[in-house]
PDB file of N, CA and C in Angstrom:
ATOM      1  N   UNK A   1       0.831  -1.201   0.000  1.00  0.00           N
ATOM      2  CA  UNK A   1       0.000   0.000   0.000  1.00  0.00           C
ATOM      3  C   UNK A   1       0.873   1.263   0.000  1.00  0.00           C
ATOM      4  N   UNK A   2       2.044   1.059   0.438  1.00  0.00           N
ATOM      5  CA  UNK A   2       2.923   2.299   0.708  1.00  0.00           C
ATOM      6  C   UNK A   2       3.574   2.750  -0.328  1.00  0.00           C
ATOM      7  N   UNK A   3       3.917   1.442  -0.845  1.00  0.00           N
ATOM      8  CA  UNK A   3       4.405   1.737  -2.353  1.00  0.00           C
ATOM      9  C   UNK A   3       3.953   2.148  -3.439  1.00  0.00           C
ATOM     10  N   UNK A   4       2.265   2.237  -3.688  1.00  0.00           N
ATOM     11  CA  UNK A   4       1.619   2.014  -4.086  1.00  0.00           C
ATOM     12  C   UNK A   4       1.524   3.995  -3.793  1.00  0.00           C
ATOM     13  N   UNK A   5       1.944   4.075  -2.901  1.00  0.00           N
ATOM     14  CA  UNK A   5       1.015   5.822  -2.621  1.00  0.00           C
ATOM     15  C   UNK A   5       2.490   6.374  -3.339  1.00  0.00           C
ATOM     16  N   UNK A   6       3.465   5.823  -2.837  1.00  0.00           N
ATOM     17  CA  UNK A   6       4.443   6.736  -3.715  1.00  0.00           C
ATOM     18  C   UNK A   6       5.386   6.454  -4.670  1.00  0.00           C
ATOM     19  N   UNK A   7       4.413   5.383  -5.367  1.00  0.00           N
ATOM     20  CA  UNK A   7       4.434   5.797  -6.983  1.00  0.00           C
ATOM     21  C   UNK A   7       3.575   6.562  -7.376  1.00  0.00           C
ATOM     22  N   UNK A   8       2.237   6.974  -6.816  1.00  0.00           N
ATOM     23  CA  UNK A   8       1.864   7.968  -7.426  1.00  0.00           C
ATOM     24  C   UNK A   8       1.987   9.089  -6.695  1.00  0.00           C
ATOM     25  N   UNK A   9       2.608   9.067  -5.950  1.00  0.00           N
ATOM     26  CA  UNK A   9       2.802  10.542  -5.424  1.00  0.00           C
ATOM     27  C   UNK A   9       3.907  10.981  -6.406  1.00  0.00           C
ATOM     28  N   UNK A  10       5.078  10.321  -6.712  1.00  0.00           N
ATOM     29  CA  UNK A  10       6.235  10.318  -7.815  1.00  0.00           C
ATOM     30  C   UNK A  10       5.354  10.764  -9.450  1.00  0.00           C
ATOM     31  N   UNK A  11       4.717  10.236  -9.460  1.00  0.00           N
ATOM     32  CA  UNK A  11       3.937  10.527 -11.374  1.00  0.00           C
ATOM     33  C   UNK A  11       2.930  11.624 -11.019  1.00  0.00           C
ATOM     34  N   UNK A  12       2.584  12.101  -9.896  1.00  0.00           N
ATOM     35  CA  UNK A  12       1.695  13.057  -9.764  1.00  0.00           C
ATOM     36  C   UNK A  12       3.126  14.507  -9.935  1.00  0.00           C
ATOM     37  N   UNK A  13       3.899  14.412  -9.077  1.00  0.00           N
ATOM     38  CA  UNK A  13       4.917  15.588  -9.656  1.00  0.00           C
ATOM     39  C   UNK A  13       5.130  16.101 -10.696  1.00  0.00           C
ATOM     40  N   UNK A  14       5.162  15.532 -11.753  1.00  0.00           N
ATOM     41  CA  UNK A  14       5.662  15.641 -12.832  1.00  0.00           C
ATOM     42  C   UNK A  14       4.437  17.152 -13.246  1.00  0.00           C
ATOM     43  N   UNK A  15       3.366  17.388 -12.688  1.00  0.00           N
ATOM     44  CA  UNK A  15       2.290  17.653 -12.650  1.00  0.00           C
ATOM     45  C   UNK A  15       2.227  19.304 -11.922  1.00  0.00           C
ATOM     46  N   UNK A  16       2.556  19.177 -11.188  1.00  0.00           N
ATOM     47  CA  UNK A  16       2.729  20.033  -9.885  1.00  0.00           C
ATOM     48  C   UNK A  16       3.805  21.273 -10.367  1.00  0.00           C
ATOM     49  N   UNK A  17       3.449  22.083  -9.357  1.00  0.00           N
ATOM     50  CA  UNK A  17       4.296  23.680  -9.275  1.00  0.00           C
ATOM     51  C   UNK A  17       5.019  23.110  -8.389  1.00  0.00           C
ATOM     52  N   UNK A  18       6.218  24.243  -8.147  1.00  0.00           N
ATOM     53  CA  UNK A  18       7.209  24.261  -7.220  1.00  0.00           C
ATOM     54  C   UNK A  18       7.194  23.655  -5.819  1.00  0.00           C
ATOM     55  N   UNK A  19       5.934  24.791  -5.138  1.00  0.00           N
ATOM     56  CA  UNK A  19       5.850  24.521  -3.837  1.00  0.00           C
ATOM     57  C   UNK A  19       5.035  22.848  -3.787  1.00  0.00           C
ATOM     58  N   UNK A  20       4.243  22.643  -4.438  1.00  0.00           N
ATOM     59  CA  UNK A  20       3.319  21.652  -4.475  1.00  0.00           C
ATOM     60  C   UNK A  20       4.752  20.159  -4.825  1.00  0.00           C
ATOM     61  N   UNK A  21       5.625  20.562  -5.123  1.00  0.00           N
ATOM     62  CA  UNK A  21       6.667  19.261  -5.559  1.00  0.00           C
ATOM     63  C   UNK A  21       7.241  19.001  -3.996  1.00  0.00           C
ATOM     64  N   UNK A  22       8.028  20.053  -3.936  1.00  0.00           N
ATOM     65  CA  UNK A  22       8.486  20.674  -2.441  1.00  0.00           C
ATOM     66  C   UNK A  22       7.528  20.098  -1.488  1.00  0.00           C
ATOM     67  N   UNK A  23       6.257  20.139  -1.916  1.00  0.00           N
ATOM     68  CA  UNK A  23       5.553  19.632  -0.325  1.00  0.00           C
ATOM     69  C   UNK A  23       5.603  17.999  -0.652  1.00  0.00           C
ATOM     70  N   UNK A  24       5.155  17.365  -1.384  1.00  0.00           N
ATOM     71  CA  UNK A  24       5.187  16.360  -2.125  1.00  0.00           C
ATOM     72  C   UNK A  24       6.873  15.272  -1.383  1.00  0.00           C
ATOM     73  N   UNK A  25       7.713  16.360  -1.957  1.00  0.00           N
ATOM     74  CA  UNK A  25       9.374  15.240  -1.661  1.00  0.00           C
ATOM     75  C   UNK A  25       9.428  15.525  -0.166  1.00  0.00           C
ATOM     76  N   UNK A  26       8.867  16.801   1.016  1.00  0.00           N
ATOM     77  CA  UNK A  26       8.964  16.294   1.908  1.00  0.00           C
ATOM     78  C   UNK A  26       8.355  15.792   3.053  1.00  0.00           C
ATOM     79  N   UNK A  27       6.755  15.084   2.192  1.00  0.00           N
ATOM     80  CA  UNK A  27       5.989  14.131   2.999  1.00  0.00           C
ATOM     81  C   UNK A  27       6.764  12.790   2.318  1.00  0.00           C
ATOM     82  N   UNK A  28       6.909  12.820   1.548  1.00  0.00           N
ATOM     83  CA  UNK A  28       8.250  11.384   1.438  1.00  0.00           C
ATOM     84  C   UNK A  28       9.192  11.294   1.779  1.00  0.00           C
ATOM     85  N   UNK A  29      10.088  12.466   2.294  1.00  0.00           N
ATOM     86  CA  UNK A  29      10.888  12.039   3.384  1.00  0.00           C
ATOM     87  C   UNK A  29      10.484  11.708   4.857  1.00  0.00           C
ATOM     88  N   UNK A  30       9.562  12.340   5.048  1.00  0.00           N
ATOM     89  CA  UNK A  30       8.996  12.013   6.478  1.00  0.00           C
ATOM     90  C   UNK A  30       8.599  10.915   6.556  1.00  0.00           C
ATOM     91  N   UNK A  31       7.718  10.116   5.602  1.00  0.00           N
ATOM     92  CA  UNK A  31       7.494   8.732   5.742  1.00  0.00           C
ATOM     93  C   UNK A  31       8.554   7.549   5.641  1.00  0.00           C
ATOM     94  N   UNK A  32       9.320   7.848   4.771  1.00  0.00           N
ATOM     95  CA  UNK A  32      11.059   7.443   4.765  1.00  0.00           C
ATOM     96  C   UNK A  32      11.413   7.211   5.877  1.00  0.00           C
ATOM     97  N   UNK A  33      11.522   8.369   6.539  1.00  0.00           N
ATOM     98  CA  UNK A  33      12.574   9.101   7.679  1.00  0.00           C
ATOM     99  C   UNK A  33      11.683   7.922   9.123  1.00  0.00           C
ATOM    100  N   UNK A  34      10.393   8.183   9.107  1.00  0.00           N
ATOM    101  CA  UNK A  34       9.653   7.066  10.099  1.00  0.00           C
ATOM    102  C   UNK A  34       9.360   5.722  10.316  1.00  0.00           C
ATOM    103  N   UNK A  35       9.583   5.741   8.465  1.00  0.00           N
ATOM    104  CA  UNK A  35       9.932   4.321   8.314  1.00  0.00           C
ATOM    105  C   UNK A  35      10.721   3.282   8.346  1.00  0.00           C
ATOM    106  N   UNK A  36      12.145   3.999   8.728  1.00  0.00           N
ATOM    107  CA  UNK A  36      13.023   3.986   9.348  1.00  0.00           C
ATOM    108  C   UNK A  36      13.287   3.634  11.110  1.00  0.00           C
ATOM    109  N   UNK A  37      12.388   4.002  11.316  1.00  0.00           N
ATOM    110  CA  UNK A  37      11.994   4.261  12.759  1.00  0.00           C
ATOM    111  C   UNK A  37      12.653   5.611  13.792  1.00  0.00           C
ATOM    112  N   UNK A  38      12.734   6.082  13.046  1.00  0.00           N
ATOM    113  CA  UNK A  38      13.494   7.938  13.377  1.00  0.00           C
ATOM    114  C   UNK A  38      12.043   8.670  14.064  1.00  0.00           C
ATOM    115  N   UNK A  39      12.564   9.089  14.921  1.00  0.00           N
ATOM    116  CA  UNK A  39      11.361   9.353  15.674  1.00  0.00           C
ATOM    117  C   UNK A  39      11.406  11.125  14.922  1.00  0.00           C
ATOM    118  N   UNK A  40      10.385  11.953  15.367  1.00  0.00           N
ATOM    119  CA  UNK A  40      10.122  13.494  14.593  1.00  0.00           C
ATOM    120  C   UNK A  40      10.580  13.807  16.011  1.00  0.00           C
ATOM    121  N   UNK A  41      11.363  15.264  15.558  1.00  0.00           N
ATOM    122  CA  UNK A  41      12.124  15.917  16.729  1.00  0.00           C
ATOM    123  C   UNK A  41      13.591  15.355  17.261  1.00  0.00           C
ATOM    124  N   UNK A  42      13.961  13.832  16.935  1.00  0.00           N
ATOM    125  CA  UNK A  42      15.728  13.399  17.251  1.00  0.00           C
ATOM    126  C   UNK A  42      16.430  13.743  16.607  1.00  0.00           C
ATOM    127  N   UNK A  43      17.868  13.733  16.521  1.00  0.00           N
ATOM    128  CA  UNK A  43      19.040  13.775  16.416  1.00  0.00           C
ATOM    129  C   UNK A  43      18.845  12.796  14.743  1.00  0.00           C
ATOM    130  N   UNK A  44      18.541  11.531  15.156  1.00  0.00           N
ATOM    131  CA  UNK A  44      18.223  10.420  13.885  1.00  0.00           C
ATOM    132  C   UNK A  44      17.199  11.000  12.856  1.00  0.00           C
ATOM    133  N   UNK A  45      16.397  11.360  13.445  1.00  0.00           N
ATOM    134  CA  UNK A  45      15.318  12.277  12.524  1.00  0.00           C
ATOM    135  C   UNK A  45      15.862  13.573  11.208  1.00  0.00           C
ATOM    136  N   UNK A  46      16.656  14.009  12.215  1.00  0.00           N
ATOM    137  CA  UNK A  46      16.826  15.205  11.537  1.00  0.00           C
ATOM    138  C   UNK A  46      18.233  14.952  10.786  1.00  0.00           C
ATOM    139  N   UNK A  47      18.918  13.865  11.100  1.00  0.00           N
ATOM    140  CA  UNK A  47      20.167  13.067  10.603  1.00  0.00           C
ATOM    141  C   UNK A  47      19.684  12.597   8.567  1.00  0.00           C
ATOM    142  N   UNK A  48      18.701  11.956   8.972  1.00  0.00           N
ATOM    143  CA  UNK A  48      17.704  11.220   7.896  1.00  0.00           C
ATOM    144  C   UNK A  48      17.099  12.334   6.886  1.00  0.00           C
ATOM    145  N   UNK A  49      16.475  13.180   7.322  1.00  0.00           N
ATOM    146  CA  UNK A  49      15.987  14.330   6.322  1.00  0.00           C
ATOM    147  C   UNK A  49      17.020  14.901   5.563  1.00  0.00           C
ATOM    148  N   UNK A  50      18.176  15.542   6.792  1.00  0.00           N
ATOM    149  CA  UNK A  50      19.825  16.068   5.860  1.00  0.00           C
ATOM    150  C   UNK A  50      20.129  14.996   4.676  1.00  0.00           C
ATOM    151  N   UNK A  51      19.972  13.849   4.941  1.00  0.00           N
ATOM    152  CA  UNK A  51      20.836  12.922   3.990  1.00  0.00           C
ATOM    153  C   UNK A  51      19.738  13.224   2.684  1.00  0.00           C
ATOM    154  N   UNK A  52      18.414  12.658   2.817  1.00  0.00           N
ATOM    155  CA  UNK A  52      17.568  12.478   1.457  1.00  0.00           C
ATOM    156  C   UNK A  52      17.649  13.879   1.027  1.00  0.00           C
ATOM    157  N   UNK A  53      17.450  15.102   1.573  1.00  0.00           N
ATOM    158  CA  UNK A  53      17.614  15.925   1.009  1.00  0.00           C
ATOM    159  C   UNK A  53      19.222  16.547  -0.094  1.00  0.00           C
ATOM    160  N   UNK A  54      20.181  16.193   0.751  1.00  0.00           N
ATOM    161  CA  UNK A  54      21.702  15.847   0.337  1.00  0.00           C
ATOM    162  C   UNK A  54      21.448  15.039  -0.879  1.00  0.00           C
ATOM    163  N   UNK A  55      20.744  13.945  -1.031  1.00  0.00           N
ATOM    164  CA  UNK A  55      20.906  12.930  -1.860  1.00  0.00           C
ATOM    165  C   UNK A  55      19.907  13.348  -3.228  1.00  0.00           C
ATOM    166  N   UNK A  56      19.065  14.204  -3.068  1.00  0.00           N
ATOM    167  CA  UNK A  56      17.989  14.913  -3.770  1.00  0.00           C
ATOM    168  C   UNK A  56      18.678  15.906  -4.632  1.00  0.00           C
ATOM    169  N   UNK A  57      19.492  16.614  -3.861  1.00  0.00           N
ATOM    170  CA  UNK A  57      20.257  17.798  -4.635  1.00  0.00           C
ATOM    171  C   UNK A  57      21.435  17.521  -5.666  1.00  0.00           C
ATOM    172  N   UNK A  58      22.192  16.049  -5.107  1.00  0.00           N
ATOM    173  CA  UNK A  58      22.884  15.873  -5.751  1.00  0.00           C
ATOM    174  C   UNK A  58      22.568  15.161  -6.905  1.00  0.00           C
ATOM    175  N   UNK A  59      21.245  14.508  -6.935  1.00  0.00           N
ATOM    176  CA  UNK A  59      20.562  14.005  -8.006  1.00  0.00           C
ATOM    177  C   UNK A  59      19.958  14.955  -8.951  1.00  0.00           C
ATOM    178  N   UNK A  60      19.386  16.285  -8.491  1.00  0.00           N
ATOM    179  CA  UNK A  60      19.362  16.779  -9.226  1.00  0.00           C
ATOM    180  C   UNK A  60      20.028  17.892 -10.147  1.00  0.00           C
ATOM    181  N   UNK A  61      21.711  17.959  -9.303  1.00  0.00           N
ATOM    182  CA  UNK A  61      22.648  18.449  -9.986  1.00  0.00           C
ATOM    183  C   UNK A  61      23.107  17.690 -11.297  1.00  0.00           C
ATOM    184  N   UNK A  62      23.020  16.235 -10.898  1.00  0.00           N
ATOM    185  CA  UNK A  62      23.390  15.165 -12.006  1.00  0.00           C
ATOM    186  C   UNK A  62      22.557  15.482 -12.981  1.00  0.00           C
ATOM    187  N   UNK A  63      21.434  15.836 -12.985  1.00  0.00           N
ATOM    188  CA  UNK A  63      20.168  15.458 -14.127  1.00  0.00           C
ATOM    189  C   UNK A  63      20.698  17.616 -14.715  1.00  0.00           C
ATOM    190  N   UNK A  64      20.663  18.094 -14.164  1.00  0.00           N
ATOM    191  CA  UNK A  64      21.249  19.510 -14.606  1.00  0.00           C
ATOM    192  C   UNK A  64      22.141  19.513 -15.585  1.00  0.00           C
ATOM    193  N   UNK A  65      23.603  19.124 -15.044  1.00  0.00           N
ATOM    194  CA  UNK A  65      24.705  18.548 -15.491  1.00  0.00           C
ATOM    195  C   UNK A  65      24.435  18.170 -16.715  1.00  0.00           C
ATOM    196  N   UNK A  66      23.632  16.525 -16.821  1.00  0.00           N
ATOM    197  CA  UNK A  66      23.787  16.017 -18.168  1.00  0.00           C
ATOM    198  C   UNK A  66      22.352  17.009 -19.324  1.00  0.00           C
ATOM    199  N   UNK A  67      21.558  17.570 -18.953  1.00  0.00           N
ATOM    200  CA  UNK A  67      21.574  18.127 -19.900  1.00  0.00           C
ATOM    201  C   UNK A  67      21.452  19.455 -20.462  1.00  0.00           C
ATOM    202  N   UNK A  68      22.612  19.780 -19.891  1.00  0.00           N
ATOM    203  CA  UNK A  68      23.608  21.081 -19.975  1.00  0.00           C
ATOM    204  C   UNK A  68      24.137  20.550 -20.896  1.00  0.00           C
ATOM    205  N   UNK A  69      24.928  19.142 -20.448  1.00  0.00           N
ATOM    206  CA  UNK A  69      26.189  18.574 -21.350  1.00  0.00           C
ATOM    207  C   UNK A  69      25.211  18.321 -22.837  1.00  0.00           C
ATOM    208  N   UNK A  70      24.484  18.055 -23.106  1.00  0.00           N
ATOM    209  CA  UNK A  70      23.664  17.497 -24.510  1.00  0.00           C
ATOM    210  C   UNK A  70      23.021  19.032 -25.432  1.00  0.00           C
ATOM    211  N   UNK A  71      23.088  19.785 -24.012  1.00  0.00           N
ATOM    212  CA  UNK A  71      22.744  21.072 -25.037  1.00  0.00           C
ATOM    213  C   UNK A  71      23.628  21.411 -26.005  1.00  0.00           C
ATOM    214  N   UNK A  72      23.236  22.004 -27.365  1.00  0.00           N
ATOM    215  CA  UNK A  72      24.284  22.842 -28.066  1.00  0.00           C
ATOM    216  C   UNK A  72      25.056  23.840 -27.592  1.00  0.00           C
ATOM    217  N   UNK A  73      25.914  24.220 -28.071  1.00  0.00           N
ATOM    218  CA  UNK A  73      26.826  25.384 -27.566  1.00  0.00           C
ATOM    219  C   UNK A  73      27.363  26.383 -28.855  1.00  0.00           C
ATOM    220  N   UNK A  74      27.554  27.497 -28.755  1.00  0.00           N
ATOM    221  CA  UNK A  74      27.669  28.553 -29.474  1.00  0.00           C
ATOM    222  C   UNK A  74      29.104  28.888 -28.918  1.00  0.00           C
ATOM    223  N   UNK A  75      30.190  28.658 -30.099  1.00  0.00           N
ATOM    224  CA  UNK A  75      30.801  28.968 -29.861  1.00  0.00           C
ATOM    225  C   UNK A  75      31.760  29.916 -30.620  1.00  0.00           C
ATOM    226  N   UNK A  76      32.682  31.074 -29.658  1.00  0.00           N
ATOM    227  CA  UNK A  76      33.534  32.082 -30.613  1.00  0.00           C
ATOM    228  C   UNK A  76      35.201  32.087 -29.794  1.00  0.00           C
ATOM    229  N   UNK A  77      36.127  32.171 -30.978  1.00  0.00           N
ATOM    230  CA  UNK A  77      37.350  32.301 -30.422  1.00  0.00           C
ATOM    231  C   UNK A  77      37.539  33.687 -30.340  1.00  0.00           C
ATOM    232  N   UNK A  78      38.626  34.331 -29.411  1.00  0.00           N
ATOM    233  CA  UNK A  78      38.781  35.475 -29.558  1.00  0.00           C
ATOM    234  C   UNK A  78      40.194  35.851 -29.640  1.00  0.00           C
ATOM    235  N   UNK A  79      40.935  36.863 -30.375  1.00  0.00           N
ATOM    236  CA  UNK A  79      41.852  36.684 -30.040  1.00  0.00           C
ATOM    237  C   UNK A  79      42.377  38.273 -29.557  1.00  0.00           C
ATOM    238  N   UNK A  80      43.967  38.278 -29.042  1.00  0.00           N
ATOM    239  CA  UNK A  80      44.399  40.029 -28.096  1.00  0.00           C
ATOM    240  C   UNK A  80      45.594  39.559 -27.722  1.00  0.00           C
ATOM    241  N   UNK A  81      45.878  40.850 -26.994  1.00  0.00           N
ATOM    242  CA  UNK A  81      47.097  40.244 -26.203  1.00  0.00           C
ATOM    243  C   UNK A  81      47.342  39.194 -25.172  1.00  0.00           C
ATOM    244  N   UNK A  82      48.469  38.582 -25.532  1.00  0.00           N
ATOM    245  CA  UNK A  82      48.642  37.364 -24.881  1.00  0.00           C
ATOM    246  C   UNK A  82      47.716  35.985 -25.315  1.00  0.00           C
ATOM    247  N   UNK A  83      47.380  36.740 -26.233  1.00  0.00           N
ATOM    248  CA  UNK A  83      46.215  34.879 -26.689  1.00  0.00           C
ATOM    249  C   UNK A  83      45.089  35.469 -26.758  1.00  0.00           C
ATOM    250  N   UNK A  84      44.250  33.939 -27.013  1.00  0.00           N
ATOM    251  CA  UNK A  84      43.097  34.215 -27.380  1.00  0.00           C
ATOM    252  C   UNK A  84      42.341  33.815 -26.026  1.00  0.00           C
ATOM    253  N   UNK A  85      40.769  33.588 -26.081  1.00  0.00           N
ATOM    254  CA  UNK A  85      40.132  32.405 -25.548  1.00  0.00           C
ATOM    255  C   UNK A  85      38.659  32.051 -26.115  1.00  0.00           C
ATOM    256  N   UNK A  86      38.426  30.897 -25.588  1.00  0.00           N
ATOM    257  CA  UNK A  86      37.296  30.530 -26.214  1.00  0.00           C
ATOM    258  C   UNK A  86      36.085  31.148 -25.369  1.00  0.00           C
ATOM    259  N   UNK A  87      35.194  31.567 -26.060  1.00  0.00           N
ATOM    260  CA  UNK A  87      34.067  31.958 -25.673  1.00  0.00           C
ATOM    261  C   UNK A  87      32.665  31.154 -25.932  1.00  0.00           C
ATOM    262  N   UNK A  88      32.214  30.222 -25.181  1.00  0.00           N
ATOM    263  CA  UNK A  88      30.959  29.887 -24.816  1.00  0.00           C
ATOM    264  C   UNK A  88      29.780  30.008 -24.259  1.00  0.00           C
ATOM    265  N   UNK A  89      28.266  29.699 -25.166  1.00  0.00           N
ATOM    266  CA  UNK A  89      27.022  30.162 -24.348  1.00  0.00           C
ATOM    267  C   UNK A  89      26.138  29.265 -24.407  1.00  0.00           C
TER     268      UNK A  89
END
């Protein structure tokens, strides 16, 4: 049943504004975080939220990253004193 709520809590995002995602990833950490058995208000609790959130950002630096990397790029050399450089946008 649990799994079941957040897969669609996951395909309902795709859907959603900012704050509405935001509220969304952190009633899934809280259920995570309890499901765990991290009590709300410990040391473990608030240990557990840092990490998924940590682990959230860096996932979505990755997904940034690659398609940055797949975008085109415009590019110009320049040249002056002492050299040139490349100029990218």
């Amino acid at each position: 049943m649990r799994r079941a709520f957040f897969l669609s809590l996951l395909l309902l995002t795709g859907c959603l504004g900012e704050e509405e995602r935001i509220a969304a990833a952190n009633a899934k950490d809280d259920q995570q975080c309890l499901a765990y058995g991290a009590q709300k208000g410990t040391d473990a609790y608030v240990n557990c939220r840092a990490q998924l959130e940590g682990a959230r950002r860096q996932a979505d630096g990755a997904l940034v990253a690659a398609r940055n990397a797949e975008r085109p790029r415009n590019c110009i050399t320049t040249t002056g004193y002492g050299g040139g450089s490349l100029i990218c946008n």
